[in-house]
C-alpha atoms as a PDB file:
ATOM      1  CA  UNK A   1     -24.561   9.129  -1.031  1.00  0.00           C
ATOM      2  CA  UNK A   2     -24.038   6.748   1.831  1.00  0.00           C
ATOM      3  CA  UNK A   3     -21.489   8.067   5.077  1.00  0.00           C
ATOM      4  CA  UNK A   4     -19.453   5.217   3.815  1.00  0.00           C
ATOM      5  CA  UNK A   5     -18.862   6.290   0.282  1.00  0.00           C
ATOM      6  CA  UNK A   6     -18.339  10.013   1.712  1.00  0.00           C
ATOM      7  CA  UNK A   7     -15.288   8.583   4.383  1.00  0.00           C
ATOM      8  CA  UNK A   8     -14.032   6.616   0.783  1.00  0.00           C
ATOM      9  CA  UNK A   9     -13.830   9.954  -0.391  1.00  0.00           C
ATOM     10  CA  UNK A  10     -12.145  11.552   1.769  1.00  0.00           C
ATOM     11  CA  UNK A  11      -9.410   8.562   2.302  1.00  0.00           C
ATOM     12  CA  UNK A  12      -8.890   9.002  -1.203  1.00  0.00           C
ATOM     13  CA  UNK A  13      -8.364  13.077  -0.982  1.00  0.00           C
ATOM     14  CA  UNK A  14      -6.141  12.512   1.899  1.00  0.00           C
ATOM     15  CA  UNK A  15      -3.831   9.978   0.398  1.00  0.00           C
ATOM     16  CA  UNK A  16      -3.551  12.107  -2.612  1.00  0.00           C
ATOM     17  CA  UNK A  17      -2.756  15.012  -0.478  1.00  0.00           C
ATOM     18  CA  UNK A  18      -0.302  13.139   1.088  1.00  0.00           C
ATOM     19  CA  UNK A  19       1.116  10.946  -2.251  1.00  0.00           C
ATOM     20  CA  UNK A  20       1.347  13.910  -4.991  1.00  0.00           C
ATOM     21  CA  UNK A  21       3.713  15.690  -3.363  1.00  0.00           C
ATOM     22  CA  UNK A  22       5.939  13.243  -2.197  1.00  0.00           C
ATOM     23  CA  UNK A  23       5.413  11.957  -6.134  1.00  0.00           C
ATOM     24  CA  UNK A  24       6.400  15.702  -7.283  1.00  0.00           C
ATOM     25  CA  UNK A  25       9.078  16.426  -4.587  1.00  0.00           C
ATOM     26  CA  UNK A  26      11.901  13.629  -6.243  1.00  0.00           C
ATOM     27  CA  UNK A  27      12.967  12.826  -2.604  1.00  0.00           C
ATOM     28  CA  UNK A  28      13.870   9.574  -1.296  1.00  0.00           C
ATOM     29  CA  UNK A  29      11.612   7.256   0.882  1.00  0.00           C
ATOM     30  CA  UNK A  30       8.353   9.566   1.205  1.00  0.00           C
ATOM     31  CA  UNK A  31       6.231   7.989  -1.346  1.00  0.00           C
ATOM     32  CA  UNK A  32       3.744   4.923  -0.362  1.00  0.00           C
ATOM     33  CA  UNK A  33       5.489   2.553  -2.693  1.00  0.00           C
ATOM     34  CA  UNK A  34       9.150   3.421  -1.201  1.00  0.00           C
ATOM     35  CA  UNK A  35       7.387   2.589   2.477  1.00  0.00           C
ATOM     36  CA  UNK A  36       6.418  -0.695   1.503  1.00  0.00           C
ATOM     37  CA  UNK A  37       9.575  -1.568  -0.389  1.00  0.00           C
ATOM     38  CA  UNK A  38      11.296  -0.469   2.933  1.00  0.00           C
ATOM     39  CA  UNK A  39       8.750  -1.984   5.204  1.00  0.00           C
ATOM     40  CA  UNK A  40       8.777  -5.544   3.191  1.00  0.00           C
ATOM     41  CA  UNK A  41      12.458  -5.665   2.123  1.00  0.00           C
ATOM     42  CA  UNK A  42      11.707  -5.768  -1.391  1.00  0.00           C
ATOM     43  CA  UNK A  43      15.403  -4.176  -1.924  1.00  0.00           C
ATOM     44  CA  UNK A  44      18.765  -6.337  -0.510  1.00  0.00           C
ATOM     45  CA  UNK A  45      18.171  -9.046   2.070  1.00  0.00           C
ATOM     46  CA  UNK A  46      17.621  -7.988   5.766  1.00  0.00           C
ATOM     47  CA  UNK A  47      16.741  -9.585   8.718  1.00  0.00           C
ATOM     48  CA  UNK A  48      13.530 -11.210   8.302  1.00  0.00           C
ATOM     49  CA  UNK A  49      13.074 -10.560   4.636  1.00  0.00           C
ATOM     50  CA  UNK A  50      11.654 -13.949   3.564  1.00  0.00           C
ATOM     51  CA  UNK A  51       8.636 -13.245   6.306  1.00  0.00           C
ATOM     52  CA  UNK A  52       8.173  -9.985   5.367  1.00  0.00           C
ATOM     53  CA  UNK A  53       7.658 -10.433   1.329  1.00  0.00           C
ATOM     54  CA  UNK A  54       5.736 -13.527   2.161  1.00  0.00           C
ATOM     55  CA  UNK A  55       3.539 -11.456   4.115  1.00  0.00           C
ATOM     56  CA  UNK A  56       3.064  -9.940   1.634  1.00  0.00           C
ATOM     57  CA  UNK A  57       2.799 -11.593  -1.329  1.00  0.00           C
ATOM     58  CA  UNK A  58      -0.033 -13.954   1.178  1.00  0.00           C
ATOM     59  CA  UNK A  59      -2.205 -10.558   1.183  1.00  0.00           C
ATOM     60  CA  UNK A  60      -1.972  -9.192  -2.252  1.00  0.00           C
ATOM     61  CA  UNK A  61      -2.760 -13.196  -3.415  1.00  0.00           C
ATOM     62  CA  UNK A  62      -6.046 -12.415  -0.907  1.00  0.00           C
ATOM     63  CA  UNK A  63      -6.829  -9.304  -1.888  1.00  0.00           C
ATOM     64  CA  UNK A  64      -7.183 -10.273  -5.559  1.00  0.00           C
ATOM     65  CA  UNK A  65      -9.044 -13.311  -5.194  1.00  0.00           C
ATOM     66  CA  UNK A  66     -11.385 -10.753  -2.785  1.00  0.00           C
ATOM     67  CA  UNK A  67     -11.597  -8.372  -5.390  1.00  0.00           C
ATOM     68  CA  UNK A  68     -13.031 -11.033  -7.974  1.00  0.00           C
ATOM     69  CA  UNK A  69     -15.013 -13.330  -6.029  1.00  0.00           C
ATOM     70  CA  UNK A  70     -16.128 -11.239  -2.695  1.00  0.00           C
ATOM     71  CA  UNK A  71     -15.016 -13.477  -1.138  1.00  0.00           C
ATOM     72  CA  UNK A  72     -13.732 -12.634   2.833  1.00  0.00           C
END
């Protein structure tokens, strides 16, 4: 097993350490997916919100044409 597949690992262990129990706990605005609905305004219209979801919708439309092509 390669030192990068070992640090994969262990990102994975720590964001489920960190993601089940905000999952479990029911409260408000600790769980990944409530970040990045915060962090790009995917709720209401703030400042900047156009930007932000553009953002990223521009990296998610990247990061699946990475995923099936390899492609940088």
């Amino acid at each position: 097993m390669s030192g990068y597949t070992v640090a994969w690992v262990l990102w994975g262990t720590m964001f489920l350490a960190i993601e089940l129990p905000a999952v479990l706990n029911r409260t408000d605005g600790d769980t990944l997916s409530e970040h990045l609905r915060s962090w790009f305004a995917l709720r209401g219209k703030p400042a900047g919100w156009v930007a932000r979801r553009a953002a990223l919708a521009a990296f998610f439309a990247w990061f699946v044409a990475h995923l099936f092509t390899g492609a940088v």
